[in-house]
N, C-alpha and C. Protein backbone atom coordinates (compact mmCIF):
# COMPACT_ATOMS: atom_id res chain seq x y z
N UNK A 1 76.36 152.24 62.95
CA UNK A 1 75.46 151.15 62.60
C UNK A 1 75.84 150.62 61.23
N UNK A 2 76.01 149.15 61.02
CA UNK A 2 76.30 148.73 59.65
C UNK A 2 75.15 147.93 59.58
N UNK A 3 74.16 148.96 58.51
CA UNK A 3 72.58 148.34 58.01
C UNK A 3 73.41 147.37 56.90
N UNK A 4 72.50 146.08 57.21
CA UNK A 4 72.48 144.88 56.51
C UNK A 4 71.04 144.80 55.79
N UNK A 5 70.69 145.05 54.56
CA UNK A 5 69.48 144.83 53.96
C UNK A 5 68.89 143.46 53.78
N UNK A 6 69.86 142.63 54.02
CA UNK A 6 69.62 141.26 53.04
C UNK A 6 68.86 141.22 51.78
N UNK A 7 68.27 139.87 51.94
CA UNK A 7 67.04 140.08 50.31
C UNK A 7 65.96 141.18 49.99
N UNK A 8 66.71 142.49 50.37
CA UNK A 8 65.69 143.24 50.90
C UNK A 8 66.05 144.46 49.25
N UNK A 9 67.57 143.79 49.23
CA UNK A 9 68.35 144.87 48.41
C UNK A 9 67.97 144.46 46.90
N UNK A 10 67.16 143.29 46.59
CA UNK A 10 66.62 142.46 45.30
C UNK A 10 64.93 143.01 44.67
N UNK A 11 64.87 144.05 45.75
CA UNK A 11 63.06 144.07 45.81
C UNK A 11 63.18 144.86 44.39
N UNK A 12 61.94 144.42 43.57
CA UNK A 12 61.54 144.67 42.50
C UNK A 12 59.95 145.11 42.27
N UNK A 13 59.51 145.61 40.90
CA UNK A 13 57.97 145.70 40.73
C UNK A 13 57.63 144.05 40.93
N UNK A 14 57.96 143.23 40.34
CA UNK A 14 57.42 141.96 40.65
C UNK A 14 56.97 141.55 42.08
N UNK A 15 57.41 142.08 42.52
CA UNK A 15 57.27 141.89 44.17
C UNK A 15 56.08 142.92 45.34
N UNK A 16 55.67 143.54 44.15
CA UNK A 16 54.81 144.54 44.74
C UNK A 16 53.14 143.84 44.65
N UNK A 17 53.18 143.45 46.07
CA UNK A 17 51.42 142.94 46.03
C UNK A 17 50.47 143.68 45.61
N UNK A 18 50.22 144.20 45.22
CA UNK A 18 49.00 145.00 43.90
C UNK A 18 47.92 144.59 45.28
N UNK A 19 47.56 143.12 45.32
CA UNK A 19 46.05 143.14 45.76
C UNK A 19 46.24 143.43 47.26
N UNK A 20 47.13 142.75 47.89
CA UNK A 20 47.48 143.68 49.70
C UNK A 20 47.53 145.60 49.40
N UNK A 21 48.18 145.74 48.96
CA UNK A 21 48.36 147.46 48.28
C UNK A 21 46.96 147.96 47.78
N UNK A 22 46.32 147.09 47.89
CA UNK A 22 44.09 147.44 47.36
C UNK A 22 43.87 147.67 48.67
N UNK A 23 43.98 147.11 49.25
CA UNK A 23 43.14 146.76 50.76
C UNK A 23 43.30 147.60 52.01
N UNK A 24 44.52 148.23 51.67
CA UNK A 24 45.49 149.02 53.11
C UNK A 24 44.87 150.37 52.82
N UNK A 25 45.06 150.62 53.98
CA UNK A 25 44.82 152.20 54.25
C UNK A 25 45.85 152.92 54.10
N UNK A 26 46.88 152.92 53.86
CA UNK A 26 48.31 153.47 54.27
C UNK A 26 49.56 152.63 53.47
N UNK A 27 49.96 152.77 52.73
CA UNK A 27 51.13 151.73 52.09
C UNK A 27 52.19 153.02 52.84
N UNK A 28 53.40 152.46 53.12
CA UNK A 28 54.50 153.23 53.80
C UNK A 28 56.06 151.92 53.18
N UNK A 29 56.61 153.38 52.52
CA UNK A 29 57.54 153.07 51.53
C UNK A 29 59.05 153.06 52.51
N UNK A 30 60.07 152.43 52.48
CA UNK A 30 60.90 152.75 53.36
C UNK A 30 62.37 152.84 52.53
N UNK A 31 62.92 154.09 52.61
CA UNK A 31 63.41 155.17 52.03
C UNK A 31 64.95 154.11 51.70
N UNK A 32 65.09 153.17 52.87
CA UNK A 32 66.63 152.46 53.15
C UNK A 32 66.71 151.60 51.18
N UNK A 33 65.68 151.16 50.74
CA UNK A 33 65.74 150.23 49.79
C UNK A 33 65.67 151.10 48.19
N UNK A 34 65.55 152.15 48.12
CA UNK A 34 65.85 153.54 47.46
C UNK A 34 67.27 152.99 46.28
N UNK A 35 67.86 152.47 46.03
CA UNK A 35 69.11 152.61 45.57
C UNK A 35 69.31 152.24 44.30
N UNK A 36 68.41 150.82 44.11
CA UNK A 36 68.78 150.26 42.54
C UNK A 36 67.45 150.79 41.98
N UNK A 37 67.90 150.95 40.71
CA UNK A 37 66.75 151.41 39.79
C UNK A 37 65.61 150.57 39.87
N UNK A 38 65.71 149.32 40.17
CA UNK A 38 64.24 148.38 40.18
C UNK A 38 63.44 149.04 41.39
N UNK A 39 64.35 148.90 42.37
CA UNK A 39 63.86 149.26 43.57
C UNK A 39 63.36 150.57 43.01
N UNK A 40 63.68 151.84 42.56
CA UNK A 40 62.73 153.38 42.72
C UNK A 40 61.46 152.34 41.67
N UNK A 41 61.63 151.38 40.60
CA UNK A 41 59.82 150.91 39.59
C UNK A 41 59.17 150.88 40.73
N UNK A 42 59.77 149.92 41.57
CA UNK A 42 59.11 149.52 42.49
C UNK A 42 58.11 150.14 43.20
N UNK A 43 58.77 151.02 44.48
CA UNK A 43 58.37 152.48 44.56
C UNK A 43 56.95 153.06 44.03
N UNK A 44 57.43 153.44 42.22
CA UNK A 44 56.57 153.85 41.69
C UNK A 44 55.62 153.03 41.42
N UNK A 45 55.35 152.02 41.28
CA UNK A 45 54.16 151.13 41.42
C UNK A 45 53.79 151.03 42.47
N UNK A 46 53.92 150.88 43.09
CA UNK A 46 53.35 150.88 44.87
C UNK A 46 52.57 152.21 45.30
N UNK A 47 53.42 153.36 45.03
CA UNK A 47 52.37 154.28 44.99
C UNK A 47 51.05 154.48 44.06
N UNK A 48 51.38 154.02 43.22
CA UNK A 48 50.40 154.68 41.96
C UNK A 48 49.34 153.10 42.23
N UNK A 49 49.72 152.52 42.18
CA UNK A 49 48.64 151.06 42.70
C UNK A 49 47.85 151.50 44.04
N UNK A 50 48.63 151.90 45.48
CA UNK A 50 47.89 152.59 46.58
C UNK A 50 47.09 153.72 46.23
N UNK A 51 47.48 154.39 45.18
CA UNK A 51 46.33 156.11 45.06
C UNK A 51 45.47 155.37 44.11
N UNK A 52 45.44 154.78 43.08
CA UNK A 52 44.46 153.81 42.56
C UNK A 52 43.36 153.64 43.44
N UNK A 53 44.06 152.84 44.37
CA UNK A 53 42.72 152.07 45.70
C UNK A 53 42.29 153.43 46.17
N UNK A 54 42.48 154.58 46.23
CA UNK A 54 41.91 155.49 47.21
C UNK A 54 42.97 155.50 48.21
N UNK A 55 44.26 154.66 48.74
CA UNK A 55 44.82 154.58 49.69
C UNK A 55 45.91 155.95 49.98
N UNK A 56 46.97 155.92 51.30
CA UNK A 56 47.70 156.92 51.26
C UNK A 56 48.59 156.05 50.74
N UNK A 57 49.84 157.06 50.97
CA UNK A 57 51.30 156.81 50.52
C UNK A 57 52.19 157.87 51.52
N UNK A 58 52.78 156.70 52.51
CA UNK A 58 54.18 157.58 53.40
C UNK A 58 54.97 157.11 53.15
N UNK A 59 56.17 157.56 53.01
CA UNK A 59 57.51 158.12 52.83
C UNK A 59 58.42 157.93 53.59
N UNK A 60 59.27 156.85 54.29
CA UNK A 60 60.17 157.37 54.86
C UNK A 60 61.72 157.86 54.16
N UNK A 61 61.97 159.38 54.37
CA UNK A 61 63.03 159.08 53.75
C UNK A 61 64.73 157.99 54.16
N UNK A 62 64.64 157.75 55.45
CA UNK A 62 65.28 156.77 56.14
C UNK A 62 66.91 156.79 56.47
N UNK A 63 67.28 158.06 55.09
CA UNK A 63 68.72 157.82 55.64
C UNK A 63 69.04 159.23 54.39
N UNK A 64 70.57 159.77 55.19
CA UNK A 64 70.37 161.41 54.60
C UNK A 64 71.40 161.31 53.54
N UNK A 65 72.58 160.05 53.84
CA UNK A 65 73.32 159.72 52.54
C UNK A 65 72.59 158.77 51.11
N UNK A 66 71.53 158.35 51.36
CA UNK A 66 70.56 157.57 50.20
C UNK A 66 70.13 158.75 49.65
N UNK A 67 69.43 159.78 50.60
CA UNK A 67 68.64 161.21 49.95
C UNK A 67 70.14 161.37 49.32
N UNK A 68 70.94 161.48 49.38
CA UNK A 68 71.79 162.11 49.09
C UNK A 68 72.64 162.22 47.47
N UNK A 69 72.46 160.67 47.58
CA UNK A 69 72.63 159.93 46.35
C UNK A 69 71.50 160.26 45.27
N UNK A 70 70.57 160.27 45.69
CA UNK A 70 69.22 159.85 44.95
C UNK A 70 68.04 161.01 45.29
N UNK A 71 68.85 162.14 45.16
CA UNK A 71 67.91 163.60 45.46
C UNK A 71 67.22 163.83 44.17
N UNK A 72 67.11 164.11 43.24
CA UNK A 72 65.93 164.22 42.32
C UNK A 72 65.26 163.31 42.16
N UNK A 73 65.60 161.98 42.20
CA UNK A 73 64.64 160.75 42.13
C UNK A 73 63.33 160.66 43.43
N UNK A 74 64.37 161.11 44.77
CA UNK A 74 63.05 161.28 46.15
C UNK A 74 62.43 162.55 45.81
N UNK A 75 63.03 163.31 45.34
CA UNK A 75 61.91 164.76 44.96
C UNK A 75 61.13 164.58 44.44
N UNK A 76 61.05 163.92 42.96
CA UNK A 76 60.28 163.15 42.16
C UNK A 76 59.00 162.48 43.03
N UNK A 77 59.65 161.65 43.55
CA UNK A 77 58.70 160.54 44.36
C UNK A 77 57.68 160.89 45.38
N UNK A 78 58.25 162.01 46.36
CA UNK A 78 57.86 163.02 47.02
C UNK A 78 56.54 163.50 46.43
N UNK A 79 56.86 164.51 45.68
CA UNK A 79 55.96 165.39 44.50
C UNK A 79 54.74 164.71 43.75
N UNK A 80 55.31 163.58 43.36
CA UNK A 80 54.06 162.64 42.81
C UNK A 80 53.46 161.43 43.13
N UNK A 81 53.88 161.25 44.05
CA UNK A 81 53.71 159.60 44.99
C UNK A 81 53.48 159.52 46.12
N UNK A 82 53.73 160.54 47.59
CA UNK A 82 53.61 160.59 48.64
C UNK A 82 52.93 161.25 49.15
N UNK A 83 51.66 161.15 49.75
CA UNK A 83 51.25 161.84 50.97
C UNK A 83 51.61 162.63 52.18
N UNK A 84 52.35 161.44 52.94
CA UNK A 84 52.75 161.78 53.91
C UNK A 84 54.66 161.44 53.57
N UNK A 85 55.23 162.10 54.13
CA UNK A 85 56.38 162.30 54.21
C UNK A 85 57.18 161.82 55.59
N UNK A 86 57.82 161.26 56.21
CA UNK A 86 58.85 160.92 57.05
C UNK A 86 60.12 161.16 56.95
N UNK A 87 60.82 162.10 57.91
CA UNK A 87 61.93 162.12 57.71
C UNK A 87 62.57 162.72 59.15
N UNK A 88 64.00 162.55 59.49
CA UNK A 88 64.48 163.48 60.44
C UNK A 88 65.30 164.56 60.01
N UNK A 89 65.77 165.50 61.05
CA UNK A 89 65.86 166.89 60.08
C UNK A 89 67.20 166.96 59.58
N UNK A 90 68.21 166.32 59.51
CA UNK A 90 69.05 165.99 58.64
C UNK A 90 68.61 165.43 57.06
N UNK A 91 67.98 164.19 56.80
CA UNK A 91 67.43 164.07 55.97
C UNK A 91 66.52 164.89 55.02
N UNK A 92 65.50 165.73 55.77
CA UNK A 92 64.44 166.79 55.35
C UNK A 92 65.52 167.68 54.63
N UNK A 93 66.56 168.19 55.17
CA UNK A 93 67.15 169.63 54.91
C UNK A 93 68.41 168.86 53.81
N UNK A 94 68.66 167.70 54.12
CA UNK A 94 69.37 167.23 52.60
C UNK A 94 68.79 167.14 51.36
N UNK A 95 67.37 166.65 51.87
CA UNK A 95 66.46 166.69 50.51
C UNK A 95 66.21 168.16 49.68
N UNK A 96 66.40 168.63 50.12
CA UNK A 96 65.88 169.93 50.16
C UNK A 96 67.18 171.23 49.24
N UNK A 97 68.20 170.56 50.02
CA UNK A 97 69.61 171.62 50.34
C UNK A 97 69.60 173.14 50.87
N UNK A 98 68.83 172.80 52.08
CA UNK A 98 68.78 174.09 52.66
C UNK A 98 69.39 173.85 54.23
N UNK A 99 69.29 174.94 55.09
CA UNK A 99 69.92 175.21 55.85
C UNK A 99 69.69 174.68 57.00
N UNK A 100 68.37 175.28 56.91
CA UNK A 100 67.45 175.34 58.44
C UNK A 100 66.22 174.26 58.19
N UNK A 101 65.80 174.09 59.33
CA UNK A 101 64.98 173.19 59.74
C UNK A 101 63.39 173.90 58.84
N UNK A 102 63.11 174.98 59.29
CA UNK A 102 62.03 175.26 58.83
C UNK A 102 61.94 175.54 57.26
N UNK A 103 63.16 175.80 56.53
CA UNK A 103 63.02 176.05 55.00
C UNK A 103 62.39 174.84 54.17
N UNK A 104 62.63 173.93 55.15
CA UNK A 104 62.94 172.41 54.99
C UNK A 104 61.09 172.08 54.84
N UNK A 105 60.78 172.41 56.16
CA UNK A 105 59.32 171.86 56.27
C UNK A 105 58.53 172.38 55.63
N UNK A 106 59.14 173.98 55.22
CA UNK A 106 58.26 174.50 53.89
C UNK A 106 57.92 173.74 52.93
N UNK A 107 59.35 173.67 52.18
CA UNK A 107 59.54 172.60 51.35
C UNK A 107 58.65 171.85 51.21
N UNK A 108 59.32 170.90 51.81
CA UNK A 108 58.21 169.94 51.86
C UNK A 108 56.51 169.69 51.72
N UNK A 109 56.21 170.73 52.50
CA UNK A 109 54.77 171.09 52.32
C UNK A 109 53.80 171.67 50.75
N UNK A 110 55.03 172.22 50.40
CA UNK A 110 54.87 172.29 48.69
C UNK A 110 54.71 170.93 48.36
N UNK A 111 54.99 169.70 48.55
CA UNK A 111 55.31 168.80 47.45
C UNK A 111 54.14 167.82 48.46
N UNK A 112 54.18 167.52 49.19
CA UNK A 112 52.66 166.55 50.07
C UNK A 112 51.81 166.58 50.79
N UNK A 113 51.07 166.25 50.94
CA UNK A 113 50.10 166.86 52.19
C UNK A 113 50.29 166.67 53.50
N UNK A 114 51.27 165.98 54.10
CA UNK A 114 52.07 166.42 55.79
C UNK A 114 53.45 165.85 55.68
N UNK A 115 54.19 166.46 56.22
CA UNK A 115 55.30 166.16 56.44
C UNK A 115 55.51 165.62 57.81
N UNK A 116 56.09 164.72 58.74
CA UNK A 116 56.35 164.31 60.10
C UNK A 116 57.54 163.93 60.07
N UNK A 117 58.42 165.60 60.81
CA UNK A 117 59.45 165.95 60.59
C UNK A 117 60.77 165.36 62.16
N UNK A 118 61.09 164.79 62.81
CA UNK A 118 61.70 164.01 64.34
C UNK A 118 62.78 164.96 64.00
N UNK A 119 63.23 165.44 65.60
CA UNK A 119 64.17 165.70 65.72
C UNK A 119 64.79 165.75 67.06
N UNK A 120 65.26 164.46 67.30
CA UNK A 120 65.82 163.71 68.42
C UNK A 120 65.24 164.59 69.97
N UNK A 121 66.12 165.21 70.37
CA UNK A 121 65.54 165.45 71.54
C UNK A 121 64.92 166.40 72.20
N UNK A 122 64.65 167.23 70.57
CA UNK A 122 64.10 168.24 70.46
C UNK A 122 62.63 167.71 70.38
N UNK A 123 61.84 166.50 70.00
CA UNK A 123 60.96 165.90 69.66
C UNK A 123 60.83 165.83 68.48
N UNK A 124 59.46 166.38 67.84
CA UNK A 124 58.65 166.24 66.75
C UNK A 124 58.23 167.31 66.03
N UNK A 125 57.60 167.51 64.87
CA UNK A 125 56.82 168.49 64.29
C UNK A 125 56.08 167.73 63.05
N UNK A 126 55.14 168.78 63.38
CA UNK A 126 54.09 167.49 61.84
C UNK A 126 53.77 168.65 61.56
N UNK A 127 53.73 168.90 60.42
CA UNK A 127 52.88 169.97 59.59
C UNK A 127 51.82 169.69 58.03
N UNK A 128 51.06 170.41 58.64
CA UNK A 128 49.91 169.86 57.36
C UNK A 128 48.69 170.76 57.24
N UNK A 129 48.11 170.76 56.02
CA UNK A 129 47.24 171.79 55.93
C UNK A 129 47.49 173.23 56.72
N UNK A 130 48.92 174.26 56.27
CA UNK A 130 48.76 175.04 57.30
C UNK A 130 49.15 175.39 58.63
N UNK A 131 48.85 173.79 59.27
CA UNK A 131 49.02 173.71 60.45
C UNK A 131 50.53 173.19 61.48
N UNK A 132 50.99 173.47 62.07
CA UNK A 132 52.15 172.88 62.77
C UNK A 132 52.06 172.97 63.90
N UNK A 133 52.40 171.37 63.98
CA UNK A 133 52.06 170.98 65.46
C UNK A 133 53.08 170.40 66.31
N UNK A 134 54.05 170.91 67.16
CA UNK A 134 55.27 170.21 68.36
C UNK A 134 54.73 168.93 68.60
N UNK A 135 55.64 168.54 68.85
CA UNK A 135 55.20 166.92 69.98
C UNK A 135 56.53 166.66 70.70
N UNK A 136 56.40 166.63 71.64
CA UNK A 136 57.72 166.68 72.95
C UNK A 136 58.53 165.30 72.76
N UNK A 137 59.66 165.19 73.03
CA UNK A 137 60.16 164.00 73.16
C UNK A 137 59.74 163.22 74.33
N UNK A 138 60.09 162.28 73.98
CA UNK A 138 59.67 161.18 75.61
C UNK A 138 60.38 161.35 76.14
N UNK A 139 60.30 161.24 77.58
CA UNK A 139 61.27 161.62 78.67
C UNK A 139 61.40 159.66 78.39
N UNK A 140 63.22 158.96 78.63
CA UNK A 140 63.91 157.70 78.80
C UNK A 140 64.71 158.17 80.16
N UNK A 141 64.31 157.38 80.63
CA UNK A 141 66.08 157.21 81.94
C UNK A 141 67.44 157.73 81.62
N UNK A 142 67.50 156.58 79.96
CA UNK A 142 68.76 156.43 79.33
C UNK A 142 68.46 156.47 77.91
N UNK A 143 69.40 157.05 77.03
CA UNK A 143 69.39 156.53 75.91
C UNK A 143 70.58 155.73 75.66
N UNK A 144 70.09 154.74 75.42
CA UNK A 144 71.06 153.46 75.09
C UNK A 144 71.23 153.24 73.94
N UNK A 145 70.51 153.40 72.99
CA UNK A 145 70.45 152.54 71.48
C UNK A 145 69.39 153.13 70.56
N UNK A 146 69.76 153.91 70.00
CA UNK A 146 68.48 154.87 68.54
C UNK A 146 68.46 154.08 67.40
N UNK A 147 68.76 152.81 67.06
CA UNK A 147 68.29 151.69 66.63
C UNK A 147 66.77 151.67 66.09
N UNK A 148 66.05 151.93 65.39
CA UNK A 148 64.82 151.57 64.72
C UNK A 148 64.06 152.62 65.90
N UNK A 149 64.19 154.03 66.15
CA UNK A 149 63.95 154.72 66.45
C UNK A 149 62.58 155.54 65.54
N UNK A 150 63.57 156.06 64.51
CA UNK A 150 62.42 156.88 63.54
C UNK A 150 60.98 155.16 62.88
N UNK A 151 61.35 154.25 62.63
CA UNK A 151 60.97 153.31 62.52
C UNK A 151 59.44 153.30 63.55
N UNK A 152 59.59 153.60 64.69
CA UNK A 152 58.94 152.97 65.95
C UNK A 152 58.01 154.37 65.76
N UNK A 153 58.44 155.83 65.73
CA UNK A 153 57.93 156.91 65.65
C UNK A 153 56.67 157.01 64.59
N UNK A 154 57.53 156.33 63.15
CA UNK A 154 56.57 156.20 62.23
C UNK A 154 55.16 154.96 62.27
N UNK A 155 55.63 153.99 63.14
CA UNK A 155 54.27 152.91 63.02
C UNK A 155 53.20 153.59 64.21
N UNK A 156 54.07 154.12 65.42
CA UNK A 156 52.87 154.61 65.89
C UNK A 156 51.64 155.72 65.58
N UNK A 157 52.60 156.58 64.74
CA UNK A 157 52.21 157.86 64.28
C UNK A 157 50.96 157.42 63.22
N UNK A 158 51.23 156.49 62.65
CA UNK A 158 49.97 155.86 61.21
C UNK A 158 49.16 154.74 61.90
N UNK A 159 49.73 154.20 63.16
CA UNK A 159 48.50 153.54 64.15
C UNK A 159 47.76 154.29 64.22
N UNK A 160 48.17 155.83 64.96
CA UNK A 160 47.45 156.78 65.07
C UNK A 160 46.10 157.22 64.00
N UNK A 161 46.95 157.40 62.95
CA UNK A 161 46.07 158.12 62.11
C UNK A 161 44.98 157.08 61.53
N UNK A 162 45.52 155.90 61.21
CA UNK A 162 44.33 154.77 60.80
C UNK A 162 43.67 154.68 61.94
N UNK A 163 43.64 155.02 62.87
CA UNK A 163 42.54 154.79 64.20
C UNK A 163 41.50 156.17 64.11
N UNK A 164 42.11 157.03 63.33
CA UNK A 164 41.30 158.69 63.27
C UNK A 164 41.69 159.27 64.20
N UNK A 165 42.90 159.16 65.06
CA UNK A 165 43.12 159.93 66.25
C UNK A 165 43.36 161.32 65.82
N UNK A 166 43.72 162.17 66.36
CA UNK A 166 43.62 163.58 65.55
C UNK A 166 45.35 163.53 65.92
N UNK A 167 46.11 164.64 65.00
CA UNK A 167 47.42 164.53 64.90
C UNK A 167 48.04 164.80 65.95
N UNK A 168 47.76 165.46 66.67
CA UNK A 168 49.14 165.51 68.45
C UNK A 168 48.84 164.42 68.97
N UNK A 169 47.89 163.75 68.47
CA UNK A 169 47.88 162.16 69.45
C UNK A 169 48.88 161.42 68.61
N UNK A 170 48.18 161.18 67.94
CA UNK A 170 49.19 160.30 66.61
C UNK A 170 50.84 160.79 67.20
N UNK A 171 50.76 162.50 66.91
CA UNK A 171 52.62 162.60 67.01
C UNK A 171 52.60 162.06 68.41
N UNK A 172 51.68 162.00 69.61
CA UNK A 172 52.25 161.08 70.70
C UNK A 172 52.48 159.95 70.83
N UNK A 173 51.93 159.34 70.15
CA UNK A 173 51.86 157.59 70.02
C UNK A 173 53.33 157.54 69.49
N UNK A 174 53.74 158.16 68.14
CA UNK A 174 54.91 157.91 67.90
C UNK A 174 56.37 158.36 68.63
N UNK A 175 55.69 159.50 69.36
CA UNK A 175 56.54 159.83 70.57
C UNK A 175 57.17 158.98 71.24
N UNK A 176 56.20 158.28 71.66
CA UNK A 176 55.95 157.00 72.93
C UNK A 176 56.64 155.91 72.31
N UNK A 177 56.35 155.58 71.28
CA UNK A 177 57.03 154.35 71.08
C UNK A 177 58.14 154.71 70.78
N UNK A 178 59.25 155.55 69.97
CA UNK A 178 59.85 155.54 69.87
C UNK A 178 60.88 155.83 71.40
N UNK A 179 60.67 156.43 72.02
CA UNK A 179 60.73 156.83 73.46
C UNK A 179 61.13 155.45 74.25
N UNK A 180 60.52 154.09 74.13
CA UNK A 180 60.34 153.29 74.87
C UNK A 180 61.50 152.23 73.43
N UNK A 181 61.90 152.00 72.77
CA UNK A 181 62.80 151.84 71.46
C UNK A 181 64.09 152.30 71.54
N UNK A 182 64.70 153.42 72.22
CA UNK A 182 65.85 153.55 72.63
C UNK A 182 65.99 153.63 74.21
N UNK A 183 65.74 152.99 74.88
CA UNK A 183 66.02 152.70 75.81
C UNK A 183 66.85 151.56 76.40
N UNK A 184 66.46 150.90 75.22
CA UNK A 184 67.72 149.34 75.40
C UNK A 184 67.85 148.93 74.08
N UNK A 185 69.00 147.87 73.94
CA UNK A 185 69.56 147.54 72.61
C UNK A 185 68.58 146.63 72.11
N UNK A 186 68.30 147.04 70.73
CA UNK A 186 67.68 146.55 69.48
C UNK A 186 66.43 147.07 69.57
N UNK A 187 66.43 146.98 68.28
CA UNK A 187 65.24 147.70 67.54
C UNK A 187 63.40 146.98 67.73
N UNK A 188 63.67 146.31 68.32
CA UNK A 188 62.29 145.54 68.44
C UNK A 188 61.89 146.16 70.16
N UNK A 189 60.69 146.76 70.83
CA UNK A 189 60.23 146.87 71.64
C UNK A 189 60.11 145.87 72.85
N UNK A 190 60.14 146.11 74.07
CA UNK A 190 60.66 144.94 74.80
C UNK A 190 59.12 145.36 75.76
N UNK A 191 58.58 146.60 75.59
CA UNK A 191 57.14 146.28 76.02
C UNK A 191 55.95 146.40 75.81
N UNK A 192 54.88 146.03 75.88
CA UNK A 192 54.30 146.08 74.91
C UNK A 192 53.81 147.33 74.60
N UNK A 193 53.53 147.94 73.13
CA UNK A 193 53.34 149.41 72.99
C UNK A 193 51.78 149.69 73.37
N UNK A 194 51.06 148.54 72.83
CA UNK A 194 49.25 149.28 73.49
C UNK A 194 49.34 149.80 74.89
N UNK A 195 50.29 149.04 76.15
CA UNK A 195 49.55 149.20 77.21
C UNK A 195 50.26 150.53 77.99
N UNK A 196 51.43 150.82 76.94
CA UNK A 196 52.30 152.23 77.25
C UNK A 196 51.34 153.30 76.40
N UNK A 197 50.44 153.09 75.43
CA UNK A 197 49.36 153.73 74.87
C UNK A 197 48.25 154.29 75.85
N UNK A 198 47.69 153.09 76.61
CA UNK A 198 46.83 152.89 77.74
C UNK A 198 47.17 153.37 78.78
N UNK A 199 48.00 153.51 78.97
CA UNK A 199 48.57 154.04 80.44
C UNK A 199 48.76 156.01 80.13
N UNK A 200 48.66 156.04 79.14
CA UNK A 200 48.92 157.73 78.61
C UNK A 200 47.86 157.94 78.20
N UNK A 201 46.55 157.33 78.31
CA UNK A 201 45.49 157.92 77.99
C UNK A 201 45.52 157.77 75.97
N UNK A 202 45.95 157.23 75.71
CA UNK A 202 45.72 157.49 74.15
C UNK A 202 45.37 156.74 73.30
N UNK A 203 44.70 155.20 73.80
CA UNK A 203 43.86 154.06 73.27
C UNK A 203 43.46 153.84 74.44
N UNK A 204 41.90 153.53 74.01
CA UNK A 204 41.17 153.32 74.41
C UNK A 204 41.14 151.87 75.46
């Protein structure tokens, strides 16, 4: 995949809506735009403006050569800015520099209050307070295209949770969509995700 950021690679604190960032339940940071120093102000205003409001703060870390580059800066960010955490287990265990999958989610659990850890076709794991919870992969026909995969995992998963669903739903929702996201080329959903929600029992 050759990610193209566009004007995406310019984002600055200036650019951080303060008063949208009041209002949300959830600000969710995306790990790909990590690189120039404006971009981590950025970051850090966005979180600290969202915990201001009372709001959360997720994390994706998005890519395991950015962690890679920029490992004390996401530790940092992690530790004092994030709630929830996103990552797949390449990424988790780069952040980290450990081995295994689970040293990883330890980790992690030291530094936020859940981690929602993907790992392709193994599924899911969310851990929080304590608790760890599987979530199965979606059964696809085909996998064609993992294209905005973790992407699709993460909006359903915080649909989830801003709805109050309790967390194995949530990790299903993001199951599901992501599930229905590699099945054909590109990253945008070709059906609609409520009624693949509806049909699994998991909105109402």
């Amino acid at each position: 995949m050759n990610t193209f950021l566009g004007a995406s690679v310019d984002f600055t604190p200036a650019d951080v809506d303060t008063a949208m960032i009041g209002s949300a339940k959830i600000v969710y940071l995306e790990g790909y735009l990590f690189d120039r120093e404006e971009a981590k102000a950025a970051f850090r205003k966005a979180a600290t403006t969202a915990k201001a409001a009372g709001a959360k703060v997720a994390l994706s870390l998005s890519d395991a050569f950015c962690v890679d580059r920029h490992r004390a800066d996401f530790q940092a960010l992690v530790r004092e800015g994030a709630d929830i955490v996103f990552a797949n287990e390449k990424e988790i265990t780069t952040l980290y520099q450990v081995n295994s999958f689970a040293e990883a989610a330890d980790a992690a659990l030291q530094n936020c209050e859940m981690a929602v850890l993907t790992r392709s076709e193994a599924g899911s794991v969310i851990v929080a307070a304590g608790e760890t919870i599987e979530i199965a992969a979606e059964l696809v026909p085909e996998v064609v295209d993992l294209t905005g995969a973790g992407d699709l995992y993460a909006a359903g998963f915080l649909y989830g949770l801003t709805q109050g669903a309790p967390l194995p739903a949530c990790g299903r929702l993001g199951s599901l969509a992501a599930g229905e996201v590699i099945g054909h080329i590109g990253a945008r959903p070709e059906r609609p995700l409520r009624k693949l929600a509806e049909r699994n029992g998991l909105v109402g």
